[in-house]
PDB file of N, CA and C in Angstrom:
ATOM      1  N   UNK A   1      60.988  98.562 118.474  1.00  0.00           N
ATOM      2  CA  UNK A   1      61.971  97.743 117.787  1.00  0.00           C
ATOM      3  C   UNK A   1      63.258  97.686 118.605  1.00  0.00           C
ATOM      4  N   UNK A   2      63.766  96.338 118.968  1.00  0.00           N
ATOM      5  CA  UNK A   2      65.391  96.225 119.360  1.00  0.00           C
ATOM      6  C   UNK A   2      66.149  96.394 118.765  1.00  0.00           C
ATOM      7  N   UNK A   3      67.343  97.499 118.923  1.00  0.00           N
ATOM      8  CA  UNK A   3      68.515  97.445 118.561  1.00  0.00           C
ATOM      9  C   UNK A   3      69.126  96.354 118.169  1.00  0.00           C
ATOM     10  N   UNK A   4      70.324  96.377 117.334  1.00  0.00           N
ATOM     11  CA  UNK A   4      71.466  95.193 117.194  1.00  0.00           C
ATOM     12  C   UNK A   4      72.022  94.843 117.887  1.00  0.00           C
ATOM     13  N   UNK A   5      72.427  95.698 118.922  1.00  0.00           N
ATOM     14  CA  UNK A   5      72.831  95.591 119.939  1.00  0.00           C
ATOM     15  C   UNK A   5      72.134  94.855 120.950  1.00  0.00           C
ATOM     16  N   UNK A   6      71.343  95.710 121.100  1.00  0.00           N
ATOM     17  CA  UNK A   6      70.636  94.667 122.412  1.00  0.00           C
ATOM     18  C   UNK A   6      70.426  93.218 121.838  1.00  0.00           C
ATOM     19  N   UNK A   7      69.920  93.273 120.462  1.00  0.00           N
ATOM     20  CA  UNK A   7      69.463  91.389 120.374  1.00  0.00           C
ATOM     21  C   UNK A   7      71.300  90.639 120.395  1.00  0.00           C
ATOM     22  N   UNK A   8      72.424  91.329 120.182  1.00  0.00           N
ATOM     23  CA  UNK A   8      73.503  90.624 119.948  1.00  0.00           C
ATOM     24  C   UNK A   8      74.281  90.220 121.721  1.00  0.00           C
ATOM     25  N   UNK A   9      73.843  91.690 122.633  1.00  0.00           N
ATOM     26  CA  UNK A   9      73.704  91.271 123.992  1.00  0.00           C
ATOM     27  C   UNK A   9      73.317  90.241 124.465  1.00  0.00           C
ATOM     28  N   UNK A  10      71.638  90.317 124.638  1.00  0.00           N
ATOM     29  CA  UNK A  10      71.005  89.117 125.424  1.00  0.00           C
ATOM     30  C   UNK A  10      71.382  87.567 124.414  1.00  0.00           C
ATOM     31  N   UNK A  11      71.921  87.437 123.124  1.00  0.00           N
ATOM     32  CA  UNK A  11      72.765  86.235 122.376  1.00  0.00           C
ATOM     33  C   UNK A  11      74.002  85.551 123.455  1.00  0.00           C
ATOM     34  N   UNK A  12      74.437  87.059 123.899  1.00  0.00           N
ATOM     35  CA  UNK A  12      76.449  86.495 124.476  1.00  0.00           C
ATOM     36  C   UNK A  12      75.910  86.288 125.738  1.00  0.00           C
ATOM     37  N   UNK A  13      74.839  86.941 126.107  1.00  0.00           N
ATOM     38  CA  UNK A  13      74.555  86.444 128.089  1.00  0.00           C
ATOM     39  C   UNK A  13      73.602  85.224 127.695  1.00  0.00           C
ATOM     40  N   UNK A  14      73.001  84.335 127.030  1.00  0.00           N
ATOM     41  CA  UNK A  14      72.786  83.325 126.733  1.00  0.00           C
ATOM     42  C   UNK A  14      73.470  82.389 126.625  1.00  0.00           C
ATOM     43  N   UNK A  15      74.851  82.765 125.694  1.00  0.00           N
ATOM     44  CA  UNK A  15      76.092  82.051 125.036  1.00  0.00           C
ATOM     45  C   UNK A  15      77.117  81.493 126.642  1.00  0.00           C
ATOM     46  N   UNK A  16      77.064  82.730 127.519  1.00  0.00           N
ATOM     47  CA  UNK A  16      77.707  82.896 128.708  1.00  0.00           C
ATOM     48  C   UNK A  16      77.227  81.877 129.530  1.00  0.00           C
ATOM     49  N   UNK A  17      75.830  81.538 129.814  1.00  0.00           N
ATOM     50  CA  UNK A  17      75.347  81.467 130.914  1.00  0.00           C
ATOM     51  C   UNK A  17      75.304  79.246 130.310  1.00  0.00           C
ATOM     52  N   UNK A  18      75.153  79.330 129.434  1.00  0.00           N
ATOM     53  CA  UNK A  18      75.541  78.112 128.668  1.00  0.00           C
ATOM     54  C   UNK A  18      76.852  77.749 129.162  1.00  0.00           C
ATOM     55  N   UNK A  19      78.010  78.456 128.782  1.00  0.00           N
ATOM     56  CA  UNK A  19      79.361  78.418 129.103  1.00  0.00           C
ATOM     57  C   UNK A  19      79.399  77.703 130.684  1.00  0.00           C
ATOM     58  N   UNK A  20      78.887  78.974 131.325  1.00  0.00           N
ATOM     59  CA  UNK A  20      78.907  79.132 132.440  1.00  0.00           C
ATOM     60  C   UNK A  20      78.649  77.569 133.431  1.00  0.00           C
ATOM     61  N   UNK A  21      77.578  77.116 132.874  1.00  0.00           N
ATOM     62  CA  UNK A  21      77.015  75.707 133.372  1.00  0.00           C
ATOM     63  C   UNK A  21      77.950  74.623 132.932  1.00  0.00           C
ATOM     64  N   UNK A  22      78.082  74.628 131.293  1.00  0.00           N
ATOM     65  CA  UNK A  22      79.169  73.648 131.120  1.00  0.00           C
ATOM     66  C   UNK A  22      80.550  73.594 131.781  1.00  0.00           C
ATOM     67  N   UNK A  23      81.194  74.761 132.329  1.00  0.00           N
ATOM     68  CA  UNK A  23      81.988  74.655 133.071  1.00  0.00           C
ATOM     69  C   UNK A  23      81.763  74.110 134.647  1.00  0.00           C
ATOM     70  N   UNK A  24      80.726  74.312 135.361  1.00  0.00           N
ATOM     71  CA  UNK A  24      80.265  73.991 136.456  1.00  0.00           C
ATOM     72  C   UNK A  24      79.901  72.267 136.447  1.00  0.00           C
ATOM     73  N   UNK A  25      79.144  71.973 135.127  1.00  0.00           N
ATOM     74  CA  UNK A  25      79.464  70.384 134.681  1.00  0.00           C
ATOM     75  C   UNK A  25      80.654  69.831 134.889  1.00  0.00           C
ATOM     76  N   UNK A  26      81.359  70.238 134.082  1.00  0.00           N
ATOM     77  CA  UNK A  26      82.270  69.622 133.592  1.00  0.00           C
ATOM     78  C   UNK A  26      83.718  69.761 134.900  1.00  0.00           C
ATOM     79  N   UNK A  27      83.327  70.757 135.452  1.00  0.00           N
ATOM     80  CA  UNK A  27      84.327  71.159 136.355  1.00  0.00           C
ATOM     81  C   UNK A  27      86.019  71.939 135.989  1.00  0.00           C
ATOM     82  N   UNK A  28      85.700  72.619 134.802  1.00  0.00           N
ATOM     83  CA  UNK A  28      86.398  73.496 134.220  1.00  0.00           C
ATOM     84  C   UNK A  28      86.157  74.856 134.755  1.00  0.00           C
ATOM     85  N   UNK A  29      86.920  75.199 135.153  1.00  0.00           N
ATOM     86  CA  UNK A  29      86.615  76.577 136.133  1.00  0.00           C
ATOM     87  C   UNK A  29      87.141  77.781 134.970  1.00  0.00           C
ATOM     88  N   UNK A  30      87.830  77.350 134.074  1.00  0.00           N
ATOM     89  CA  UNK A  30      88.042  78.232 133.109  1.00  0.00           C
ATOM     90  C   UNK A  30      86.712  78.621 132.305  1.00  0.00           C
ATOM     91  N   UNK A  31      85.968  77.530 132.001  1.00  0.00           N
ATOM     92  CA  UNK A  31      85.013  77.656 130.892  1.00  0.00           C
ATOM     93  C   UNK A  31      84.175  78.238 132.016  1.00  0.00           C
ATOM     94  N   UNK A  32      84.030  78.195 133.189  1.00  0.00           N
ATOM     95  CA  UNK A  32      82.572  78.716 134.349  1.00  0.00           C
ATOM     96  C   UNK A  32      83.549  80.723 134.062  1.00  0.00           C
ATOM     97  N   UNK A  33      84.468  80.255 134.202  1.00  0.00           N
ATOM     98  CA  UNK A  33      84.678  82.317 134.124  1.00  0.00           C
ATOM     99  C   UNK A  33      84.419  82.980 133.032  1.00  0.00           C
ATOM    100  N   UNK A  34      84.888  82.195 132.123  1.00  0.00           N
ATOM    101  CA  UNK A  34      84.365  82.630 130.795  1.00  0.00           C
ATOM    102  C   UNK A  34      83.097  83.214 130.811  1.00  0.00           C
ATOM    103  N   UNK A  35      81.937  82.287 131.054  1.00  0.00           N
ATOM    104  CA  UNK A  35      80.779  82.511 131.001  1.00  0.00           C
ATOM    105  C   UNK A  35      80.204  83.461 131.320  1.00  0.00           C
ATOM    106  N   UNK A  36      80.532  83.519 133.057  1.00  0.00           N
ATOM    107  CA  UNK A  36      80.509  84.658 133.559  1.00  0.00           C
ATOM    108  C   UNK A  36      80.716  85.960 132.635  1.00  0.00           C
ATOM    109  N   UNK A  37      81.867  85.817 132.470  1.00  0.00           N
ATOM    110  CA  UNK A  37      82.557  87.384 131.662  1.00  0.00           C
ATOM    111  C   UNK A  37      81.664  87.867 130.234  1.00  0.00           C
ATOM    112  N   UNK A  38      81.270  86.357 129.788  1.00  0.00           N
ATOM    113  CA  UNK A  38      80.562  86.669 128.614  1.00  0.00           C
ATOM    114  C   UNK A  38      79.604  87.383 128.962  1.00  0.00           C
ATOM    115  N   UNK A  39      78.451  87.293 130.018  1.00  0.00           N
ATOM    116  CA  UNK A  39      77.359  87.738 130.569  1.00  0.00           C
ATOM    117  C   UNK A  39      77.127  88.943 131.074  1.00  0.00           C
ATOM    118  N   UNK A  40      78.684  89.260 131.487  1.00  0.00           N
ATOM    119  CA  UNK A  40      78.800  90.867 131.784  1.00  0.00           C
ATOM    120  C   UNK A  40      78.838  91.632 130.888  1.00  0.00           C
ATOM    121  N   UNK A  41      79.678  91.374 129.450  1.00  0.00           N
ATOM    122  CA  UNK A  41      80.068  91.744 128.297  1.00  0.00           C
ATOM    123  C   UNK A  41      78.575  91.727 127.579  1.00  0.00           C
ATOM    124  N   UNK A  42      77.812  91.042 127.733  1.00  0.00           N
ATOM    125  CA  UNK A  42      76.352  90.803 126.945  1.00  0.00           C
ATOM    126  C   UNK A  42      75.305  91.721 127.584  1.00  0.00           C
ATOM    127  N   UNK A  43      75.071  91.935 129.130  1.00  0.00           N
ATOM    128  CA  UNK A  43      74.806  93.004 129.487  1.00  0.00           C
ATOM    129  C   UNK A  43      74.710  94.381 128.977  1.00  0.00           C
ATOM    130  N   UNK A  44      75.922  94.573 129.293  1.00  0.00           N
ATOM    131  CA  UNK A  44      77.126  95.705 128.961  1.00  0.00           C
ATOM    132  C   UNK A  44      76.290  96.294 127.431  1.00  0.00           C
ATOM    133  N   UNK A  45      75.995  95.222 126.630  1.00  0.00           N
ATOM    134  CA  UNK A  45      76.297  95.559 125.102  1.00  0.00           C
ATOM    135  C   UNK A  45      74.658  96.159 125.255  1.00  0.00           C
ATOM    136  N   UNK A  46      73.772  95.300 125.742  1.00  0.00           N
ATOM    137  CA  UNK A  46      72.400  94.796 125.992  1.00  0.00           C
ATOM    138  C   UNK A  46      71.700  96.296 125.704  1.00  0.00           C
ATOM    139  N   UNK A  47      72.766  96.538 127.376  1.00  0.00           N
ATOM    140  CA  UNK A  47      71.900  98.119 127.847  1.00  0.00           C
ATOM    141  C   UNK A  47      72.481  99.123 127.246  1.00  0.00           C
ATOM    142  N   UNK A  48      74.035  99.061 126.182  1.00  0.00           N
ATOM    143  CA  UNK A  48      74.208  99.914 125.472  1.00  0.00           C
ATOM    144  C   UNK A  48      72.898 100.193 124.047  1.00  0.00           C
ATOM    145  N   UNK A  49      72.470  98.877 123.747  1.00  0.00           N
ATOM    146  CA  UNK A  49      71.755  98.804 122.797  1.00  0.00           C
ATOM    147  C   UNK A  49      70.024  99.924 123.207  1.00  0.00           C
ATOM    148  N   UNK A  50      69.861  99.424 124.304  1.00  0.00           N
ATOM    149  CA  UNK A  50      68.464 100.229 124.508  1.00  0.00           C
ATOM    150  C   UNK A  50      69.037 102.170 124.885  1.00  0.00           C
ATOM    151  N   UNK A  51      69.796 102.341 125.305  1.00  0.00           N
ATOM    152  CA  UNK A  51      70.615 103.687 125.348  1.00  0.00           C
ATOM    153  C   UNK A  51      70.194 104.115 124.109  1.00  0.00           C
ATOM    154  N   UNK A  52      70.600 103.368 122.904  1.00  0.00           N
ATOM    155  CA  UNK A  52      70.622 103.432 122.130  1.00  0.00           C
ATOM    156  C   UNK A  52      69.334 104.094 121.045  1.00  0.00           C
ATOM    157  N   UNK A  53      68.724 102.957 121.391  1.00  0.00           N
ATOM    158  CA  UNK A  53      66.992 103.381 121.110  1.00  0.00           C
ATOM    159  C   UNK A  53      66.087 104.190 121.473  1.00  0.00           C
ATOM    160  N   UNK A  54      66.491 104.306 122.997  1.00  0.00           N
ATOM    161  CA  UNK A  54      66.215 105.873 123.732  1.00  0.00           C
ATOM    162  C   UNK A  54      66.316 107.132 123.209  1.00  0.00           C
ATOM    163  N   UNK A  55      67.475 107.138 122.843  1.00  0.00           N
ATOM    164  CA  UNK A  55      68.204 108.402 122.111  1.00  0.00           C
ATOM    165  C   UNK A  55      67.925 108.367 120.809  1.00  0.00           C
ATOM    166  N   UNK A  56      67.802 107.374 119.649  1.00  0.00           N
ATOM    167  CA  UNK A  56      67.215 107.294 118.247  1.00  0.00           C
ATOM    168  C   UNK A  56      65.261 107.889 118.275  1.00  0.00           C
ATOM    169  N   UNK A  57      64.862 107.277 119.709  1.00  0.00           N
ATOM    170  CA  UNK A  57      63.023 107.965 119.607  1.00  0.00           C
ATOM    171  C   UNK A  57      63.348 109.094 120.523  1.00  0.00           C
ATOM    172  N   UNK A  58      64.372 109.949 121.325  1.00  0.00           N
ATOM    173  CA  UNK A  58      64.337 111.040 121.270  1.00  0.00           C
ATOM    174  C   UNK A  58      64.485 112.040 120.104  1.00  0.00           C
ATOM    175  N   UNK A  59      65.190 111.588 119.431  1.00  0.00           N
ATOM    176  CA  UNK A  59      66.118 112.560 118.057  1.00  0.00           C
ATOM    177  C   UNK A  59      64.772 112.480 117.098  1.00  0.00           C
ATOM    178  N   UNK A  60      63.844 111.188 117.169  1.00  0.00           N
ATOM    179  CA  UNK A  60      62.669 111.323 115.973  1.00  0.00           C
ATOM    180  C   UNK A  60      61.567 112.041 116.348  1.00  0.00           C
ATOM    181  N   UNK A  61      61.496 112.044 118.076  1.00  0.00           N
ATOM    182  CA  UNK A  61      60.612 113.266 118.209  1.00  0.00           C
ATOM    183  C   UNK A  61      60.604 114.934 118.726  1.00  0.00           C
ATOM    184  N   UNK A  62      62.018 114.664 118.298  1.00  0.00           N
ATOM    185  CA  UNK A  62      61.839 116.574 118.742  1.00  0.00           C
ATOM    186  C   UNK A  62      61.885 116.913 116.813  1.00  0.00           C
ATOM    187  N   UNK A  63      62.506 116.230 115.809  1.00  0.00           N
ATOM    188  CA  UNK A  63      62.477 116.923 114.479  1.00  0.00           C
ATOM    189  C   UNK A  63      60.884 117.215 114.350  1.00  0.00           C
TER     190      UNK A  63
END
């Protein structure tokens, strides 16, 4: 099972990478950094989320 995390991660590096293009469209270099940043931040959250799950099926199998 995925964390909240992780499914709310790979959402913002989706959300980002969307961003990311519409700025490269559109030629808004603001909305292309954004994106970017979102994607790091969605990462970030992604692999906090499986950390996460790691450590929840360690803790269920040592009780």
């Amino acid at each position: 099972m995925m964390e909240k995390n992780e499914i709310k991660g790979k959402a913002k590096q989706v959300k980002g990478k969307v961003e990311e293009t519409a700025g490269k469209v559109t030629g808004k270099k603001s909305l292309e950094v954004k994106g970017k940043a979102d994607q790091v931040v969605g990462k970030v959250q992604e692999t906090a989320g499986k950390v996460q799950g790691t450590v929840k099926k360690t803790v269920k199998k040592l009780k």
